[in-house]
N, C-alpha and C. Protein backbone atom coordinates (compact mmCIF):
# COMPACT_ATOMS: atom_id res chain seq x y z
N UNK A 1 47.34 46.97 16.03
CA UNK A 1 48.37 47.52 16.89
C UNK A 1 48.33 46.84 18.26
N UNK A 2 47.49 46.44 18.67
CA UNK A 2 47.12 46.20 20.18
C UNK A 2 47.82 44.59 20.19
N UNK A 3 47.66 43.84 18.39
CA UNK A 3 48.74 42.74 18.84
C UNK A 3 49.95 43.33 18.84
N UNK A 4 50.22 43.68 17.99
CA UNK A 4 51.76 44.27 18.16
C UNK A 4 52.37 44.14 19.74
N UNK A 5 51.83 45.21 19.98
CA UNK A 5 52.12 45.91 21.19
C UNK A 5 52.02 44.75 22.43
N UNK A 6 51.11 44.31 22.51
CA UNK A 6 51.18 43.15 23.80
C UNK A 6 51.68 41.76 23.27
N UNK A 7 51.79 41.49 22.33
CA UNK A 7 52.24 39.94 22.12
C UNK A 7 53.85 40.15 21.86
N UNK A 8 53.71 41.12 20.71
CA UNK A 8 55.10 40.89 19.98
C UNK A 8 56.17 41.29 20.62
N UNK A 9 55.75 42.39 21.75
CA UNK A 9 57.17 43.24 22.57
C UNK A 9 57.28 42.09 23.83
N UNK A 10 56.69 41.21 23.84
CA UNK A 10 56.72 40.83 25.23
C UNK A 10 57.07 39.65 24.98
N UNK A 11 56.45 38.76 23.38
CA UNK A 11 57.40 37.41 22.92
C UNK A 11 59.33 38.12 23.03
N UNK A 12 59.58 38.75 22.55
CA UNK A 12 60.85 39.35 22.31
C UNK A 12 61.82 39.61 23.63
N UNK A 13 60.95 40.18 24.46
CA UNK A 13 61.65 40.06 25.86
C UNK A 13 61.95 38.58 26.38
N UNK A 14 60.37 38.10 26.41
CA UNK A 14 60.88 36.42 27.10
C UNK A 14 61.59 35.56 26.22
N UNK A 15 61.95 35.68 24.95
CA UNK A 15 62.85 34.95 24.64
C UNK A 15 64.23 35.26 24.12
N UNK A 16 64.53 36.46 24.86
CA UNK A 16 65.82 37.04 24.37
C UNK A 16 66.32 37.72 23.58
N UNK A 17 65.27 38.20 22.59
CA UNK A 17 65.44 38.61 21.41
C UNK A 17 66.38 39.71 21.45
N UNK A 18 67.39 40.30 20.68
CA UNK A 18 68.07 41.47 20.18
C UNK A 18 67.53 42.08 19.30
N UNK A 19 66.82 43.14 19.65
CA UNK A 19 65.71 43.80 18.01
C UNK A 19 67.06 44.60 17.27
N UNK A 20 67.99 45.40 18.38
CA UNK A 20 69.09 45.71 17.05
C UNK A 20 69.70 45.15 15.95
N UNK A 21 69.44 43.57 16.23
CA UNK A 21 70.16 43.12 15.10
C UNK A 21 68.78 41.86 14.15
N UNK A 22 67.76 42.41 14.74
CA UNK A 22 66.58 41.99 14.12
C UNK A 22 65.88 42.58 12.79
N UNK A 23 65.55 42.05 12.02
CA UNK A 23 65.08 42.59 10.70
C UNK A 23 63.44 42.23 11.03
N UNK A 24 62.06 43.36 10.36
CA UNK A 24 61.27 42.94 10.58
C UNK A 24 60.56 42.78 8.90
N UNK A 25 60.03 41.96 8.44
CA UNK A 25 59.31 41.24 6.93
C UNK A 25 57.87 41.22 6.69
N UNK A 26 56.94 41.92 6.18
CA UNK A 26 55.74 41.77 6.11
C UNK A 26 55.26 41.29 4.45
N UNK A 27 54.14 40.90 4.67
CA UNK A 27 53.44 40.89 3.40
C UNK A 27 53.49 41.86 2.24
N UNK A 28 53.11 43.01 3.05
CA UNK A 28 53.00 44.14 2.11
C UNK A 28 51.12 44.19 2.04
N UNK A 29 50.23 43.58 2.75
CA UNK A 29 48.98 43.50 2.30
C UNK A 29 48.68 45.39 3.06
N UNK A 30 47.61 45.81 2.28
CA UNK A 30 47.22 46.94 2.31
C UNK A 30 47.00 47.10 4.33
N UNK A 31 46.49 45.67 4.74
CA UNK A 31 45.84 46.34 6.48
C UNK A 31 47.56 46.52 7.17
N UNK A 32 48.54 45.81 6.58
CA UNK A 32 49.82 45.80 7.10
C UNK A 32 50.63 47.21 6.94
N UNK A 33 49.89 48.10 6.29
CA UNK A 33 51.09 49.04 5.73
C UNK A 33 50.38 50.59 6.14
N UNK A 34 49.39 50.47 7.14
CA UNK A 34 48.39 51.50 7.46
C UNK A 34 49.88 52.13 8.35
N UNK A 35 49.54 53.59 7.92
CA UNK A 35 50.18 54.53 8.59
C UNK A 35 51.04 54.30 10.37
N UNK A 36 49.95 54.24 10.87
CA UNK A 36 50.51 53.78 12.39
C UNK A 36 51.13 52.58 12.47
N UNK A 37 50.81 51.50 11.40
CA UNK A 37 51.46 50.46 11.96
C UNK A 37 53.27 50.61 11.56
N UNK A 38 52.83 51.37 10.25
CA UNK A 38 54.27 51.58 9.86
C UNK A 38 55.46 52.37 10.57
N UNK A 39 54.68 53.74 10.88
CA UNK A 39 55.11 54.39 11.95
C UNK A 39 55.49 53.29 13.37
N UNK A 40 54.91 52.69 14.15
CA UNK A 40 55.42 51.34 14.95
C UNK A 40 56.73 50.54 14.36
N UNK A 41 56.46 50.27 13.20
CA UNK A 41 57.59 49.00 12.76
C UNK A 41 58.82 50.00 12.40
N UNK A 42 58.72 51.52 11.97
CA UNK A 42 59.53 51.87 12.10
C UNK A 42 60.81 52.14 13.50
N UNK A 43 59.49 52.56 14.27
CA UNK A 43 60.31 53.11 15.50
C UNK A 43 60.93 52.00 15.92
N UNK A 44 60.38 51.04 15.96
CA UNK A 44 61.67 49.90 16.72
C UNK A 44 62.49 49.15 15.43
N UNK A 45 62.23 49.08 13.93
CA UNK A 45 63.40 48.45 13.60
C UNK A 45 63.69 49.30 12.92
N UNK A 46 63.79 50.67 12.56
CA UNK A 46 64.48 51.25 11.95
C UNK A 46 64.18 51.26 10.37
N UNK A 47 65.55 51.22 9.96
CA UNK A 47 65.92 50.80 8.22
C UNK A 47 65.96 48.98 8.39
N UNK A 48 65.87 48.28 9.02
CA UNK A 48 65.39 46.88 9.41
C UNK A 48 64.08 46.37 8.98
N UNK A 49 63.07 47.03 8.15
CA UNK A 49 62.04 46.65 7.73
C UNK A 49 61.73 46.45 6.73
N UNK A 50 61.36 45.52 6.17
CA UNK A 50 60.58 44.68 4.67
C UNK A 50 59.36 45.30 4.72
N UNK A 51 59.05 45.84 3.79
CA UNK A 51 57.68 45.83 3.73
C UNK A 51 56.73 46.71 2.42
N UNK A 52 56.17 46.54 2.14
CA UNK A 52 55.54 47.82 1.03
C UNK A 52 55.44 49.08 1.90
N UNK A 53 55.69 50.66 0.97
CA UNK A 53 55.94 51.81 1.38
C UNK A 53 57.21 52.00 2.62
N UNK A 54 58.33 51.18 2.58
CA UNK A 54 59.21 50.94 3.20
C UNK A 54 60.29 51.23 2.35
N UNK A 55 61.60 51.59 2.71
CA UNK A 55 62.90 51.84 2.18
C UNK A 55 63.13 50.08 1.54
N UNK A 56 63.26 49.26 2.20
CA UNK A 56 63.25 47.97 1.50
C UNK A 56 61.82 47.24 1.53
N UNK A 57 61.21 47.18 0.12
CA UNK A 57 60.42 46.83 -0.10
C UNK A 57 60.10 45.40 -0.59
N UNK A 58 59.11 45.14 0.04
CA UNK A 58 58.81 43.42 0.24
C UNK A 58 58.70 43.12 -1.33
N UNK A 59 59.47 42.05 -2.05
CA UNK A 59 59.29 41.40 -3.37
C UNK A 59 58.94 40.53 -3.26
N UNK A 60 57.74 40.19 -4.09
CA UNK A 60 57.00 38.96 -4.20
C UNK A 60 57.84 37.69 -4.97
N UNK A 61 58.65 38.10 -5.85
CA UNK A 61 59.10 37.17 -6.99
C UNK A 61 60.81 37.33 -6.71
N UNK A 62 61.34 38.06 -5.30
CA UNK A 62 62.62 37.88 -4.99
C UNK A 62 63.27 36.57 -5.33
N UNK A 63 64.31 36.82 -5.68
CA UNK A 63 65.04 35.71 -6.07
C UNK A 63 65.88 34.73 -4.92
N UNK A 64 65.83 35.29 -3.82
CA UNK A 64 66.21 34.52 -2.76
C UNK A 64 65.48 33.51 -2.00
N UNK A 65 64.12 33.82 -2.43
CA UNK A 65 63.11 32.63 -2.26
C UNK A 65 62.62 31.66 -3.26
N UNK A 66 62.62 30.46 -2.82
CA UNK A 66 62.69 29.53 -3.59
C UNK A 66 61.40 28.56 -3.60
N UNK A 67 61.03 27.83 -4.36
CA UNK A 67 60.05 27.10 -4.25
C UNK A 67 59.58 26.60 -3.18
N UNK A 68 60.35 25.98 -2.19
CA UNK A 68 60.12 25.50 -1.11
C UNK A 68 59.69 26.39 -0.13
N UNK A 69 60.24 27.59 -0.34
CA UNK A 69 60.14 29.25 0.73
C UNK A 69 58.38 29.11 0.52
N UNK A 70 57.77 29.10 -0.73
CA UNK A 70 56.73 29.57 -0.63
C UNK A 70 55.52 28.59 -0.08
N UNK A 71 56.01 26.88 -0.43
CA UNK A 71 55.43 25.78 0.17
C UNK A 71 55.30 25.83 1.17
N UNK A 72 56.47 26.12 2.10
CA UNK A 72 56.34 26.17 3.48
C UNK A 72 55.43 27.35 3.94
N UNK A 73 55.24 28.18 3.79
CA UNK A 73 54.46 29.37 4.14
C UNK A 73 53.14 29.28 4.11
N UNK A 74 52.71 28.28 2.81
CA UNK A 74 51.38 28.03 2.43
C UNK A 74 50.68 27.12 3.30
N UNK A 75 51.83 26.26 3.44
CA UNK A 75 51.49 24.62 4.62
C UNK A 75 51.18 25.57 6.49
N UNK A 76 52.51 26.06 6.56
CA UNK A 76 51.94 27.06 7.80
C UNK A 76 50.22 27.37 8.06
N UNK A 77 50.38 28.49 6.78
CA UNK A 77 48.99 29.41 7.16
C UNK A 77 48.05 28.44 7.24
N UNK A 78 48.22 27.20 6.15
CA UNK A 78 47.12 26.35 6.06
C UNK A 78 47.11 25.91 7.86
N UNK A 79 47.60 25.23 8.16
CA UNK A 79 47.75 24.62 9.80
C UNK A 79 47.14 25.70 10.41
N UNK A 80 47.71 26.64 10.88
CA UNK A 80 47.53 28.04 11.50
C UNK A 80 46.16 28.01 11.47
N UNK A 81 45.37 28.33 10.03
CA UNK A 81 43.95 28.65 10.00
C UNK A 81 42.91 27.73 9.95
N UNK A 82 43.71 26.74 10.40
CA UNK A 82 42.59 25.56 9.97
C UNK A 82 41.62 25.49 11.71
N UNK A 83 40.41 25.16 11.28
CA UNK A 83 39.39 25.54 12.23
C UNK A 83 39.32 26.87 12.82
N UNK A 84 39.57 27.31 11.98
CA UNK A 84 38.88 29.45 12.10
C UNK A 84 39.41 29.75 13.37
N UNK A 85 40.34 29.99 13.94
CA UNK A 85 40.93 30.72 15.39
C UNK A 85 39.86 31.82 15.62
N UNK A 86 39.68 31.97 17.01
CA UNK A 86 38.87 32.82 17.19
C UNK A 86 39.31 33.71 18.15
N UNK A 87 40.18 33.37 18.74
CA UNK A 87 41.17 33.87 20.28
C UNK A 87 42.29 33.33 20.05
N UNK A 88 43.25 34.17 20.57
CA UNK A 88 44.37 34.06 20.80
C UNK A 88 44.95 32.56 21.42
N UNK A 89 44.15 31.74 22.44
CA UNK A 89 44.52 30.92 22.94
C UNK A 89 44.19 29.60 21.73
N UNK A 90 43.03 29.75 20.62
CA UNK A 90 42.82 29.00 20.11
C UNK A 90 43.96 29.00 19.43
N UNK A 91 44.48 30.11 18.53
CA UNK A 91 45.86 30.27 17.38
C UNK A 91 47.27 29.83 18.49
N UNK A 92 47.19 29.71 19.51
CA UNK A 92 48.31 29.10 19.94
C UNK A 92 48.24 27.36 20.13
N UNK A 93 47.26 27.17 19.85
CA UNK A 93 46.78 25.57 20.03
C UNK A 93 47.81 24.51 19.36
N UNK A 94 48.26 24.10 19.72
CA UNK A 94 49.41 23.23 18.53
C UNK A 94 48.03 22.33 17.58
N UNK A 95 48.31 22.38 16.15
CA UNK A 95 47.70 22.22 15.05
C UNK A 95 47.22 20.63 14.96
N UNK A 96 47.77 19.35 15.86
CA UNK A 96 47.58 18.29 15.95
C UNK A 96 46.56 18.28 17.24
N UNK A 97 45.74 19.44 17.94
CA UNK A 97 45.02 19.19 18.94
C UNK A 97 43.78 19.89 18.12
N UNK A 98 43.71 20.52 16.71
CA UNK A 98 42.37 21.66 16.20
C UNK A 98 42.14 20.15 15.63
């Protein structure tokens, strides 16, 4: 919650974001769907949320994602996690400086 709350409300302000017309998408992994967080993702997007134990529930094998949907996601996390982030400033590191 504590990212939530300080990163994500405050990326959204500085870059303009409109959460009314924002949809929010999760995994569905069990630490994502803990009570409070859901309660959170509710209060600000509403019926706007993907997710397991959600009115629209996250599908793994949706048909709107395509082979490439899932390549790209994999190549991400891979970049993202590569050399174990340990702080926040490390996971913002652009991936050609880890």
């Amino acid at each position: 919650m504590a990212v939530l709350n300080k990163y994500w409300v405050s990326l959204g302000r500085r870059r303009g974001v409109v959460r009314a017309s924002q949809w929010f998408q999760q995994d569905g992994a069990t630490s994502n769907t803990a009570n409070e967080t859901i309660a959170w993702l509710r209060q600000r997007f509403e019926e706007r949320l993907i997710s397991r134990r959600c009115d629209v529930e996250w599908a793994r094998t949706h048909q709107i994602l395509t082979p490439p949907d899932f390549y790209l996601w994999g190549f991400l996390k891979d970049n993202v996690y590569q050399g174990n982030p340990q702080t926040i400033e490390e996971l913002n590191m652009p991936s050609q400086q880890k």
